[in-house]
C-alpha atoms as a PDB file:
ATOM      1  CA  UNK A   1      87.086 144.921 128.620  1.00  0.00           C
ATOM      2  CA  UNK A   2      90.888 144.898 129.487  1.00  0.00           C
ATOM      3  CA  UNK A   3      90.356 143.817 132.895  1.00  0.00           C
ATOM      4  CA  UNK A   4      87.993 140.869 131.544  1.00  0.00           C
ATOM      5  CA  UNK A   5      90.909 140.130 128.615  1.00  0.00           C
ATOM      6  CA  UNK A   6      93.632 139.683 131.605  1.00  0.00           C
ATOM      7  CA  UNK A   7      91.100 137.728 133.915  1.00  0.00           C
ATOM      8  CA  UNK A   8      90.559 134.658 131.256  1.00  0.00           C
ATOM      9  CA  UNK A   9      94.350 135.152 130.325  1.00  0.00           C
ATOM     10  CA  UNK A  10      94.689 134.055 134.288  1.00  0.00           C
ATOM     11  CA  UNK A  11      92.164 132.070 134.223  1.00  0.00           C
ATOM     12  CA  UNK A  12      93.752 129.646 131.228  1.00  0.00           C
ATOM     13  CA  UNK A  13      96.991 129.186 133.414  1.00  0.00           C
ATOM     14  CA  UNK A  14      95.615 126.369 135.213  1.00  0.00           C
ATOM     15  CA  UNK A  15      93.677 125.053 132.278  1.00  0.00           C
ATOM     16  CA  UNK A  16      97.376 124.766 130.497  1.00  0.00           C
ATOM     17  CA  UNK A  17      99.005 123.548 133.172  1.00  0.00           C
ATOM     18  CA  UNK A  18      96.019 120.346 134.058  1.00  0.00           C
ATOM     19  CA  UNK A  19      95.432 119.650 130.591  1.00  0.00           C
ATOM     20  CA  UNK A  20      99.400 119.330 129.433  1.00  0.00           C
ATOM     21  CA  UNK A  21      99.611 116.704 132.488  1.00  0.00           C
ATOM     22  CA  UNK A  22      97.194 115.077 131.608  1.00  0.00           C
ATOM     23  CA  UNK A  23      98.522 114.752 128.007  1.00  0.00           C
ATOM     24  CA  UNK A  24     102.098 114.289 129.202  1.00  0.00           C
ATOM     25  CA  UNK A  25     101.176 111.394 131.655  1.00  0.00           C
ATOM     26  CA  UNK A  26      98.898 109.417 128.949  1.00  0.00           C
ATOM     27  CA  UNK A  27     101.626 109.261 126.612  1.00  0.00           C
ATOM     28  CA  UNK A  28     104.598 109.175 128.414  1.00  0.00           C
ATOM     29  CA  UNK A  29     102.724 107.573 132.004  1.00  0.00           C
ATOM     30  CA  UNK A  30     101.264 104.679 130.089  1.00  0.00           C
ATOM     31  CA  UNK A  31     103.661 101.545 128.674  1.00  0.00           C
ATOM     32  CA  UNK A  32     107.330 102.276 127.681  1.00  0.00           C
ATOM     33  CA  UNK A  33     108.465 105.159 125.349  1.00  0.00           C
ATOM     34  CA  UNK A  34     111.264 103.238 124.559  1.00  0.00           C
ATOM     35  CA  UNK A  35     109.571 100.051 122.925  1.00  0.00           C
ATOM     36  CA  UNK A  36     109.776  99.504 119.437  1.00  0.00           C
ATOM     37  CA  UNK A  37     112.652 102.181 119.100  1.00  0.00           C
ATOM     38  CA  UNK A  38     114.420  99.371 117.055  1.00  0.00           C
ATOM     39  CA  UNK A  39     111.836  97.757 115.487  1.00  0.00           C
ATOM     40  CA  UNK A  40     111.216  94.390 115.294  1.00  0.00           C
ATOM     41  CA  UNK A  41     114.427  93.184 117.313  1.00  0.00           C
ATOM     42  CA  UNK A  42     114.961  94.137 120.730  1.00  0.00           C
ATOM     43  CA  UNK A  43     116.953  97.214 121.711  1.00  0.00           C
ATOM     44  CA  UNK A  44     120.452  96.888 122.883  1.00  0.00           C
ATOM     45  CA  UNK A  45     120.354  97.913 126.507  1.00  0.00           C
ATOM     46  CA  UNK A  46     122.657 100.756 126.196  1.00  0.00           C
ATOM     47  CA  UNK A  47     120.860 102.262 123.652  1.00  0.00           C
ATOM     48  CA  UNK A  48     117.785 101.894 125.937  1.00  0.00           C
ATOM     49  CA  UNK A  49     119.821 103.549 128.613  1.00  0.00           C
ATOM     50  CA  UNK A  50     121.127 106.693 126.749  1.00  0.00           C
ATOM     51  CA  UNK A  51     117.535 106.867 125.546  1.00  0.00           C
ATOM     52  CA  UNK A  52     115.585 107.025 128.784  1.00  0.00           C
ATOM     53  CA  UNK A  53     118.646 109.273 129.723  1.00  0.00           C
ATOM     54  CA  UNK A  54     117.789 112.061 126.870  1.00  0.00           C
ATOM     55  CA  UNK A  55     114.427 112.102 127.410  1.00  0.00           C
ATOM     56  CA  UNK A  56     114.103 112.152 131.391  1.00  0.00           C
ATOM     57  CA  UNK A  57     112.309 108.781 131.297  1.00  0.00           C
ATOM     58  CA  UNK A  58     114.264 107.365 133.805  1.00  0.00           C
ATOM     59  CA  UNK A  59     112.763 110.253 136.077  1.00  0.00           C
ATOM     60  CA  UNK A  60     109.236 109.951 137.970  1.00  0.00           C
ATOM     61  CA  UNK A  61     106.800 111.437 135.856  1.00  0.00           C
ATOM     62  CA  UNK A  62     106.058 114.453 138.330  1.00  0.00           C
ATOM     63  CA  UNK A  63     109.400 115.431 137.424  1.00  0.00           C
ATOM     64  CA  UNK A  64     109.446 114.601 133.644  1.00  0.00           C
ATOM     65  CA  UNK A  65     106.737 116.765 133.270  1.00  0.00           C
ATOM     66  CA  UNK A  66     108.440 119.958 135.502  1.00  0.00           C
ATOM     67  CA  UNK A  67     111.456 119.495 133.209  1.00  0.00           C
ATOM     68  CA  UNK A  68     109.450 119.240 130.468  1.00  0.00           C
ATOM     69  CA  UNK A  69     106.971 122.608 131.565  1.00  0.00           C
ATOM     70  CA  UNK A  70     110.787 124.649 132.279  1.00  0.00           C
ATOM     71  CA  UNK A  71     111.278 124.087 128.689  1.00  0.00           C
ATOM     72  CA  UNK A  72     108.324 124.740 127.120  1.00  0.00           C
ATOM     73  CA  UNK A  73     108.056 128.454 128.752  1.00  0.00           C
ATOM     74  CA  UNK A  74     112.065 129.303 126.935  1.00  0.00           C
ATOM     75  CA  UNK A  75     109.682 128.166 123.737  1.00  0.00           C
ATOM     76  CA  UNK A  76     111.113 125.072 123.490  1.00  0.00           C
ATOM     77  CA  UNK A  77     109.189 122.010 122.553  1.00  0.00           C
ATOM     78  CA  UNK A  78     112.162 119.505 122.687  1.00  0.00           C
ATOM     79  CA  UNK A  79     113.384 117.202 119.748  1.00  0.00           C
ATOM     80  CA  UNK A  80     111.323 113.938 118.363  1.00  0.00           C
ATOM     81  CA  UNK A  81     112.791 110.733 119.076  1.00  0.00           C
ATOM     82  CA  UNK A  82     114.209 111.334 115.455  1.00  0.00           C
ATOM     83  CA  UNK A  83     115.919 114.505 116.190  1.00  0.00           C
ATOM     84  CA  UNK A  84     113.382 116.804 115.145  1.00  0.00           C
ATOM     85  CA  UNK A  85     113.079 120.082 116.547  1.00  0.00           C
ATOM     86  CA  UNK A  86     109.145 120.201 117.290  1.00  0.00           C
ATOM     87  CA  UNK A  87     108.930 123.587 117.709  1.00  0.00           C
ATOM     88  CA  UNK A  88     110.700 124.318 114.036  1.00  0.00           C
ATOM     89  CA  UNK A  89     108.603 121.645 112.702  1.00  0.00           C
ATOM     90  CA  UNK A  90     105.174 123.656 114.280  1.00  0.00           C
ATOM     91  CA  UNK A  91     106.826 126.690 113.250  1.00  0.00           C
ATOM     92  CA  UNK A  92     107.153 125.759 109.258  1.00  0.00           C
ATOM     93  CA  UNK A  93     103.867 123.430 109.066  1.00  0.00           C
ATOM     94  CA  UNK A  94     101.369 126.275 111.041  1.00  0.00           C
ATOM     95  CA  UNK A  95     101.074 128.335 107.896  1.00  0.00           C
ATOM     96  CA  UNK A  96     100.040 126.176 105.649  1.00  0.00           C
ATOM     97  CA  UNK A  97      97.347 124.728 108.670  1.00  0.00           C
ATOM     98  CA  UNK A  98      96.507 128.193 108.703  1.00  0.00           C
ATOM     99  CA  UNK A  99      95.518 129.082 105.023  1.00  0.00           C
ATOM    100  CA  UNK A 100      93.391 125.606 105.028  1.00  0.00           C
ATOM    101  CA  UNK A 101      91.739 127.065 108.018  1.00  0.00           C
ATOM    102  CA  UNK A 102      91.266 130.503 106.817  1.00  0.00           C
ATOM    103  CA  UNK A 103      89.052 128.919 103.643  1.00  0.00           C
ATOM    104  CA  UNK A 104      87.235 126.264 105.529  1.00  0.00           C
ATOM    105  CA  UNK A 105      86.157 129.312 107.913  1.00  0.00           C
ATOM    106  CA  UNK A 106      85.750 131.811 105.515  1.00  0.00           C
ATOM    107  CA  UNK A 107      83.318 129.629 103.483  1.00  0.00           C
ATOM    108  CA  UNK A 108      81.303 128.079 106.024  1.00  0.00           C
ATOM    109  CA  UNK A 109      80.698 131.388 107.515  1.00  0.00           C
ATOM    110  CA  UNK A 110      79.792 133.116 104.238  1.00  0.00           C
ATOM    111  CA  UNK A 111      77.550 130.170 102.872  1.00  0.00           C
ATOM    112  CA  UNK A 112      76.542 128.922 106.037  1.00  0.00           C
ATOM    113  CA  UNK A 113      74.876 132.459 107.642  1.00  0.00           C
ATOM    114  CA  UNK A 114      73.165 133.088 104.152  1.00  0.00           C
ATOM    115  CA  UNK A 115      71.998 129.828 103.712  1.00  0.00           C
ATOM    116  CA  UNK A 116      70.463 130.343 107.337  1.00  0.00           C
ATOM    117  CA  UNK A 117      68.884 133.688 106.772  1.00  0.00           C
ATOM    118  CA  UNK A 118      67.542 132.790 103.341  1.00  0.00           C
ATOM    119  CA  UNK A 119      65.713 129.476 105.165  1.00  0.00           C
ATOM    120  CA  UNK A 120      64.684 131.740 107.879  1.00  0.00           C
ATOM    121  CA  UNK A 121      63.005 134.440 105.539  1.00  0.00           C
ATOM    122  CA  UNK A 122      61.289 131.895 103.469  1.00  0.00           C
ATOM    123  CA  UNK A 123      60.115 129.632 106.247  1.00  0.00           C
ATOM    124  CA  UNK A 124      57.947 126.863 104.927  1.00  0.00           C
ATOM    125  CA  UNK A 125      58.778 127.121 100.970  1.00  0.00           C
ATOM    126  CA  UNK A 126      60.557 125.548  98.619  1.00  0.00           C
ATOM    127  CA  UNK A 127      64.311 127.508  99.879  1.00  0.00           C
ATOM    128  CA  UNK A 128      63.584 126.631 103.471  1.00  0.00           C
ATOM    129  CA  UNK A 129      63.161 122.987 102.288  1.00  0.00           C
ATOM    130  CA  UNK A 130      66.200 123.070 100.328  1.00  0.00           C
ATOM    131  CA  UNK A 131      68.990 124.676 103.067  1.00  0.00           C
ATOM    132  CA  UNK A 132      67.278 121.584 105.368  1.00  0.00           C
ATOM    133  CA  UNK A 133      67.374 118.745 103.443  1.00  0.00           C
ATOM    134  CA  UNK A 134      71.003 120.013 101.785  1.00  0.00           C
ATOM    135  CA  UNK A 135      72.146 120.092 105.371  1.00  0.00           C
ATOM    136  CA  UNK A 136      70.883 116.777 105.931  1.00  0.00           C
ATOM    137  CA  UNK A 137      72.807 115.044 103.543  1.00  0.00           C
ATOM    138  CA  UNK A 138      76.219 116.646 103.760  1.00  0.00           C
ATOM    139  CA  UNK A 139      75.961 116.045 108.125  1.00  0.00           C
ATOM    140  CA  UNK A 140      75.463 112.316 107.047  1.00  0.00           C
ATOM    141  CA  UNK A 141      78.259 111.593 105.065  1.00  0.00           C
ATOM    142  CA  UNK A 142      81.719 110.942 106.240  1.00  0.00           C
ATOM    143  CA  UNK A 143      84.317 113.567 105.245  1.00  0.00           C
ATOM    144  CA  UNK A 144      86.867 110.830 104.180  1.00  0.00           C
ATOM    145  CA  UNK A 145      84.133 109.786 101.425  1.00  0.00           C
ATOM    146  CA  UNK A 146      83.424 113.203 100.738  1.00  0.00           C
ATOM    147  CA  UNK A 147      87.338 114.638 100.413  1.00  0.00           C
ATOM    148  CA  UNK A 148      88.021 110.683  98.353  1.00  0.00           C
ATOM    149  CA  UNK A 149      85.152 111.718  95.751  1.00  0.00           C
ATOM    150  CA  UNK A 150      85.980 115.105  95.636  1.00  0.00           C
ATOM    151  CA  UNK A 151      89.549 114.604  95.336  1.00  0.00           C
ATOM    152  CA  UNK A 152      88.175 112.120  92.414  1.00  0.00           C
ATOM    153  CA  UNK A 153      86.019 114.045  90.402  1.00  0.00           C
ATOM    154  CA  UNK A 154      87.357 117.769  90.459  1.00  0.00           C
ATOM    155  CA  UNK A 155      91.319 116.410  90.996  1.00  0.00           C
ATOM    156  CA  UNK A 156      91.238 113.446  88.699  1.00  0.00           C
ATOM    157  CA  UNK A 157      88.672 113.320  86.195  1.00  0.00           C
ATOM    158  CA  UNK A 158      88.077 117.009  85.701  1.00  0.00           C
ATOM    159  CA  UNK A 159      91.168 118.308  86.514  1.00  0.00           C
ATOM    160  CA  UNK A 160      90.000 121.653  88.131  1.00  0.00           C
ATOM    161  CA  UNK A 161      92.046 121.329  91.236  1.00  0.00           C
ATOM    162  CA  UNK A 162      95.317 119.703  92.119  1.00  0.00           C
ATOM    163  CA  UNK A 163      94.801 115.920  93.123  1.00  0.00           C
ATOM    164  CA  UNK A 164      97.283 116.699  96.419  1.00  0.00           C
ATOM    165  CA  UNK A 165      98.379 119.851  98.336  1.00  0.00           C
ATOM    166  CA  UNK A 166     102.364 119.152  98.971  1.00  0.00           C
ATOM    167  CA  UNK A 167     103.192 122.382  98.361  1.00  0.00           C
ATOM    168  CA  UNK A 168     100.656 124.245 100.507  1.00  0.00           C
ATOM    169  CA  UNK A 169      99.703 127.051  98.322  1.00  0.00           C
ATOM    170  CA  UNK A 170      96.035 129.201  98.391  1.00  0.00           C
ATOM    171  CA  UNK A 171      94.875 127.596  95.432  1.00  0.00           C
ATOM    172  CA  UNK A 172      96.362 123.792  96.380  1.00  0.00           C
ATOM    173  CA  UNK A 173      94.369 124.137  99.572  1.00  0.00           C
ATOM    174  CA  UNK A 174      90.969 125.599  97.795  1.00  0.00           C
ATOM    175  CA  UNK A 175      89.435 122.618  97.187  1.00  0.00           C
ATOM    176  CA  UNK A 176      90.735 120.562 101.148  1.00  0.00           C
ATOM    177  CA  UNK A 177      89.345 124.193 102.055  1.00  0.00           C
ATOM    178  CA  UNK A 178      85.804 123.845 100.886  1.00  0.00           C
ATOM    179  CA  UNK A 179      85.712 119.842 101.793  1.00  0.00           C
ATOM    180  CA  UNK A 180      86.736 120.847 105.225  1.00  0.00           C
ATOM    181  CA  UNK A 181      84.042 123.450 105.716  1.00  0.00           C
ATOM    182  CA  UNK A 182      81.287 122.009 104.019  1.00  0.00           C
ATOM    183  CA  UNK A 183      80.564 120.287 107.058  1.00  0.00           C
ATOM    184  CA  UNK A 184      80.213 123.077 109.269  1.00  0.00           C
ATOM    185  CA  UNK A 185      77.934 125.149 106.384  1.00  0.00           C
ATOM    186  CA  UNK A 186      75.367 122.606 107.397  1.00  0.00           C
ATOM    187  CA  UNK A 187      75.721 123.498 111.197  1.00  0.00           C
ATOM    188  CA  UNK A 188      75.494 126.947 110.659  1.00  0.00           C
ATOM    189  CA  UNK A 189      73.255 127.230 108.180  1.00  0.00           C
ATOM    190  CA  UNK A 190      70.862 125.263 111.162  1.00  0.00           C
ATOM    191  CA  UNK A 191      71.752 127.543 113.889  1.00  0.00           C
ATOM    192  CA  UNK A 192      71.292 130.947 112.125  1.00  0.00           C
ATOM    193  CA  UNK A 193      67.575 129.473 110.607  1.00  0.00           C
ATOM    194  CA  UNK A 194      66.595 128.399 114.180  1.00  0.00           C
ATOM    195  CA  UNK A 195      67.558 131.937 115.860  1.00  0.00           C
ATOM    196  CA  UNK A 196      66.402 134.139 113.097  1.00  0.00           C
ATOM    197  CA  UNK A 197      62.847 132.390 113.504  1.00  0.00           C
ATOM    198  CA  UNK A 198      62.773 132.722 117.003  1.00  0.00           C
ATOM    199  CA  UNK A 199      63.924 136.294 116.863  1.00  0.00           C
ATOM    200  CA  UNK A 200      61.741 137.288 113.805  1.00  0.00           C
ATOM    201  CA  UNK A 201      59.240 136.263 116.322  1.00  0.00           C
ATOM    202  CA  UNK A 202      60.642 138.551 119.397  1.00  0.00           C
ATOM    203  CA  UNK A 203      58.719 141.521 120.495  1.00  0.00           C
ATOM    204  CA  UNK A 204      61.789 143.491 120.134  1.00  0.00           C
ATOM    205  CA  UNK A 205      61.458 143.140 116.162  1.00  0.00           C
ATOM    206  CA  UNK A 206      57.707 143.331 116.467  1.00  0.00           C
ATOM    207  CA  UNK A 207      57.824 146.662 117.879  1.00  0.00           C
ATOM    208  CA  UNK A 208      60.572 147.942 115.543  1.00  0.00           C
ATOM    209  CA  UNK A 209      58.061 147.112 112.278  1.00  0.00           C
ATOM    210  CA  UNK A 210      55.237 149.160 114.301  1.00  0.00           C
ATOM    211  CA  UNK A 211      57.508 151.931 114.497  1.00  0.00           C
ATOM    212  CA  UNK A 212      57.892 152.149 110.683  1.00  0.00           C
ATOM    213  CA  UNK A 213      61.429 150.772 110.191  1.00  0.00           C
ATOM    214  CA  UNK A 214      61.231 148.654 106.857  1.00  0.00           C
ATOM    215  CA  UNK A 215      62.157 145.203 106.502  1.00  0.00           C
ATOM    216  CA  UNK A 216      66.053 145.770 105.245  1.00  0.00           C
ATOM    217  CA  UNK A 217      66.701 147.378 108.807  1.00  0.00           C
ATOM    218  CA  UNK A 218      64.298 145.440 110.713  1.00  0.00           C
ATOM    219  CA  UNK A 219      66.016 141.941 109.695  1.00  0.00           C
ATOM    220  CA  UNK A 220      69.336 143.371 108.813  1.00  0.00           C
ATOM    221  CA  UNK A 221      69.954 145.469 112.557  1.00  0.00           C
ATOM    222  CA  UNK A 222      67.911 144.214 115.137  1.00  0.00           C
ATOM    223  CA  UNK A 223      67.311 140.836 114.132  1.00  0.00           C
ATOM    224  CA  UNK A 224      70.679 139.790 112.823  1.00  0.00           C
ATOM    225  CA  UNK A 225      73.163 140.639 115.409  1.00  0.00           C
ATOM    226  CA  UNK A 226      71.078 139.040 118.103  1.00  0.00           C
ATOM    227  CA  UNK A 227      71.054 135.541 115.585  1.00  0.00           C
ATOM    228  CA  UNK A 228      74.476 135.747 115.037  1.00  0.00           C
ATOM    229  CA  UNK A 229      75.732 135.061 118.598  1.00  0.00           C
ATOM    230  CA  UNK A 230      75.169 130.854 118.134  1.00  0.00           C
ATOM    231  CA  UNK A 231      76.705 130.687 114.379  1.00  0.00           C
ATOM    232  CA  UNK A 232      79.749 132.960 115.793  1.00  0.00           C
ATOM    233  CA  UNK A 233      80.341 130.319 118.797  1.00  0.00           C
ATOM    234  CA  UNK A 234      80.143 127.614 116.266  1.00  0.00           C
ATOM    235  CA  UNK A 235      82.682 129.195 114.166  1.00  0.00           C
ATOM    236  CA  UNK A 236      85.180 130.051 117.139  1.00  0.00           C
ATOM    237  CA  UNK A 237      85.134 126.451 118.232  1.00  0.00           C
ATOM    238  CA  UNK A 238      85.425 125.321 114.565  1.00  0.00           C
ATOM    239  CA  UNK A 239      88.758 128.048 114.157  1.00  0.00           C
ATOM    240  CA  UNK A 240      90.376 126.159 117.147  1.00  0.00           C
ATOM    241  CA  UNK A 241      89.777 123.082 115.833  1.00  0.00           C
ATOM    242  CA  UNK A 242      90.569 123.798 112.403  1.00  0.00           C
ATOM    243  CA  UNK A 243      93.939 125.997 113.189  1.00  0.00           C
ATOM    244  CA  UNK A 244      94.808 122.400 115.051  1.00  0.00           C
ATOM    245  CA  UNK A 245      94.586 120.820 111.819  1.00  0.00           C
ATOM    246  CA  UNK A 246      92.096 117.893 110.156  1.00  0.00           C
ATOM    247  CA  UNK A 247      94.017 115.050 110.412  1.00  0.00           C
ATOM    248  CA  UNK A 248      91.410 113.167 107.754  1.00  0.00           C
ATOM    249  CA  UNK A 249      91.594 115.859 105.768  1.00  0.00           C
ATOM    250  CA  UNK A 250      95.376 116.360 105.177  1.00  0.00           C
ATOM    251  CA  UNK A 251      96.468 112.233 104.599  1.00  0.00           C
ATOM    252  CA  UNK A 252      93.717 112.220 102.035  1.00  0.00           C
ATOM    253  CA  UNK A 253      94.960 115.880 100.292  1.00  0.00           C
ATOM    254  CA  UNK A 254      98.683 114.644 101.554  1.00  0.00           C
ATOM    255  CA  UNK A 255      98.954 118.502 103.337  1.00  0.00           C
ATOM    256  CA  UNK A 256     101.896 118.776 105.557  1.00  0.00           C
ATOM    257  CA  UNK A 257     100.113 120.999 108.319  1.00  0.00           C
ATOM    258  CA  UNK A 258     100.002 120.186 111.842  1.00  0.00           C
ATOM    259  CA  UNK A 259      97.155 117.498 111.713  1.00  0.00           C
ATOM    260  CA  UNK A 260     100.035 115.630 108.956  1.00  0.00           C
ATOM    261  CA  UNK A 261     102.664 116.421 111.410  1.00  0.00           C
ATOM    262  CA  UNK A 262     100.275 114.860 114.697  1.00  0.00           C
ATOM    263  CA  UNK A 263      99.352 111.552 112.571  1.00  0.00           C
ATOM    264  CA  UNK A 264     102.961 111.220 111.872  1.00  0.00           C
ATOM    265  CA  UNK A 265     104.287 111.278 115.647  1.00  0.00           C
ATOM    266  CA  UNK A 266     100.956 108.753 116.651  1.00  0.00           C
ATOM    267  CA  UNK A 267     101.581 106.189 113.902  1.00  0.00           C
ATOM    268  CA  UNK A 268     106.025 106.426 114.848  1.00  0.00           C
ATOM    269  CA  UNK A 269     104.941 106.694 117.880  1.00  0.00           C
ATOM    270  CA  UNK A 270     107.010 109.051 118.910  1.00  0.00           C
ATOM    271  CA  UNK A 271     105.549 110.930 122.445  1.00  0.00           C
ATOM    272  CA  UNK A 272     107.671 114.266 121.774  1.00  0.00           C
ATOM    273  CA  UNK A 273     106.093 115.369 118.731  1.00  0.00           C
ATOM    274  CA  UNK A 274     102.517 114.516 119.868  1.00  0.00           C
ATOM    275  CA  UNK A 275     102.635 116.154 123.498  1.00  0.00           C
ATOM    276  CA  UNK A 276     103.993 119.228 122.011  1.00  0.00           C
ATOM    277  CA  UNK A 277     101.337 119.431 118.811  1.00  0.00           C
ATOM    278  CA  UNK A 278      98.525 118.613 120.939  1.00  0.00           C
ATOM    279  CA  UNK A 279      99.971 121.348 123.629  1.00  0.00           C
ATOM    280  CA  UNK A 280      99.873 124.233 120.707  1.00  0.00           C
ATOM    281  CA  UNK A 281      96.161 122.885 119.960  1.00  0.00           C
ATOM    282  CA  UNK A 282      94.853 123.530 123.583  1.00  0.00           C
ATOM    283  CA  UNK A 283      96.604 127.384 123.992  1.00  0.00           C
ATOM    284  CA  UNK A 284      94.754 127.947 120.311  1.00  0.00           C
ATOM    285  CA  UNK A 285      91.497 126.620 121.514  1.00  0.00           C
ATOM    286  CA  UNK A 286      91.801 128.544 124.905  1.00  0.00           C
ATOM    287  CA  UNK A 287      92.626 131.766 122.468  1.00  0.00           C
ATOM    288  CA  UNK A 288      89.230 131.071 119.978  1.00  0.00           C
ATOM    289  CA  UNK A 289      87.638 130.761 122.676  1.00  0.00           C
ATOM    290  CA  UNK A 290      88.759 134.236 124.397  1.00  0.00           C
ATOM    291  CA  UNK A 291      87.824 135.938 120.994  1.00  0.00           C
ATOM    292  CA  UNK A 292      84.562 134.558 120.781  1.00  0.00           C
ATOM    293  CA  UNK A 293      83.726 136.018 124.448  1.00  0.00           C
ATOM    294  CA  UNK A 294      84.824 139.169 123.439  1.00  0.00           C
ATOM    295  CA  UNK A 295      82.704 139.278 119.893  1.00  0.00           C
ATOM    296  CA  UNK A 296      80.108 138.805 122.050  1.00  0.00           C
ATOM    297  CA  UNK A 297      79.978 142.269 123.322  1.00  0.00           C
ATOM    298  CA  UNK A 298      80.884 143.513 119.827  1.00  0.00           C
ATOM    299  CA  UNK A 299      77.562 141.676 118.597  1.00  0.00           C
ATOM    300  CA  UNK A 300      75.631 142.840 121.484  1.00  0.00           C
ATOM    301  CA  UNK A 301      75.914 145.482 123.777  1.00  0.00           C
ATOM    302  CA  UNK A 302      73.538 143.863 126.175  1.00  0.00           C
ATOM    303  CA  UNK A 303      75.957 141.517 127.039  1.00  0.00           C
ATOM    304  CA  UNK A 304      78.540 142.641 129.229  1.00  0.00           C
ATOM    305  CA  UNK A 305      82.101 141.216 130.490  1.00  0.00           C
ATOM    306  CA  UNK A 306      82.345 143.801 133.644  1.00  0.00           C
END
């Protein structure tokens, strides 16, 4: 297992390396950084100077982005065309990204794999029916009109929940949390049905009923771990993506986590603060990913890494 750990860890060198040049030359390859620095009037032309100077734009891009790499292995993400420290601002927004993640995850994995297995057990009845058609509708609806009418209804009218989530606290985040996962219930919910069928159906799980073994150990040992592998891929993409923040999600709840902080350097435009946010999103996906290959052993032993 440790030799497979440090193989993907060499293996994601490259990955970093083509995917932050490929980030760094679409935002700072493409049209001119500097526009718009002064709004609606154009820029002095010693400003523009001393600003291409700070930022290495008056370099070829080859070497922008070697200047820019040299940094970002001493940890530093360099400043926003504001004079925010990136890093510091990834630093204080991640936990608060975090906790919505943790909820989002924690539900749709909860919900979503019961959901499945009750659909799967009852195949054809009235709970089967139910998880599917339940699914249905939440996959169809947007999750701006779903996080706008929940923020509405349990924010506003009921007052259950806070209306925003400034401050970034556990219960603040509970109801972004559940909006945010809801989505991915539905997924799962479908995966974990479709498996357990098709494994209920295995001769594996035939033969362990003719041996005796009753249905709590049949479904619950040999069945289970075998349908979990799909939902658990699901929900390692869904932790990347979710520890990068939901950019919907947080304007409409007004979070300031990293998906806040990444809409805020697109719409300022400001390259700095979205090369470096969308860098920290691929070395989290690359790291889901690694600890969904290794639950995969975990889950079954048949599968090895050697």
């Amino acid at each position: 297992m440790g030799s497979y750990v440090l193989r993907r860890l060499l293996q994601m060198i490259p990955v970093i390396i083509g995917a932050t040049f490929l980030i760094f030359a679409m935002v700072f390859g493409i049209g001119d950084p500097a526009a718009g620095r002064c709004g609606e009037r154009a820029c002095p032309e010693a400003f523009l100077v001393q600003f291409r100077q700070e930022y290495n734009l008056d370099e070829p891009l080859v070497v922008q982005y070697g200047l820019y790499m040299a940094k970002l292995l001493s940890g530093d993400f360099g400043e926003s065309f504001s004079g925010l420290s990136v890093a510091e601002e990834l630093l204080n927004r991640w936990p608060t990204t975090i906790r919505l993640a943790v909820i989002a995850v924690c539900f749709e994995a909860l919900v979503g794999i019961a959901a499945g297995i009750l659909a799967a057990l009852r195949k054809g009845r009235f709970l089967d029916y139910l998880v599917t058609l339940s699914s249905l509708l939440i996959i169809s609806i947007p999750v701006f009109v779903v996080g706008s009418l929940s923020q509405l209804v349990f924010g506003i009218r009921l007052g259950i929940f806070p209306v925003t989530a400034t401050e970034g606290g556990w219960f603040d985040l509970l109801l972004p949390g559940l909006v945010l996962g809801s989505f991915s219930v539905a997924y799962i919910a479908r995966l974990m049905r479709s498996t357990m069928i098709e494994n209920l159906r295995s001769d594996y799980v035939r033969t362990a009923r003719a041996k005796g073994l009753g249905p709590g150990r049949t479904v619950g040992v040999h069945t289970l771990r075998n349908s979990m592998i799909p939902a658990i891929t699901y929900i390692g993409y869904d932790l990347g993506a979710l520890m990068g923040g939901a950019v919907v999600t947080e304007r409409i709840f007004n979070i300031n986590g990293i998906g806040g902080f990444l809409f805020y350097g697109i719409n300022t435009k400001d390259g700095t603060i979205v090369v470096g946010t969308v860098t920290c999103l691929v070395l989290v996906y690359l790291l889901a990913n690694l600890l969904v290959d290794v639950l995969y052993g975990v889950l079954d032993p048949r599968i090895s890494h050697d």
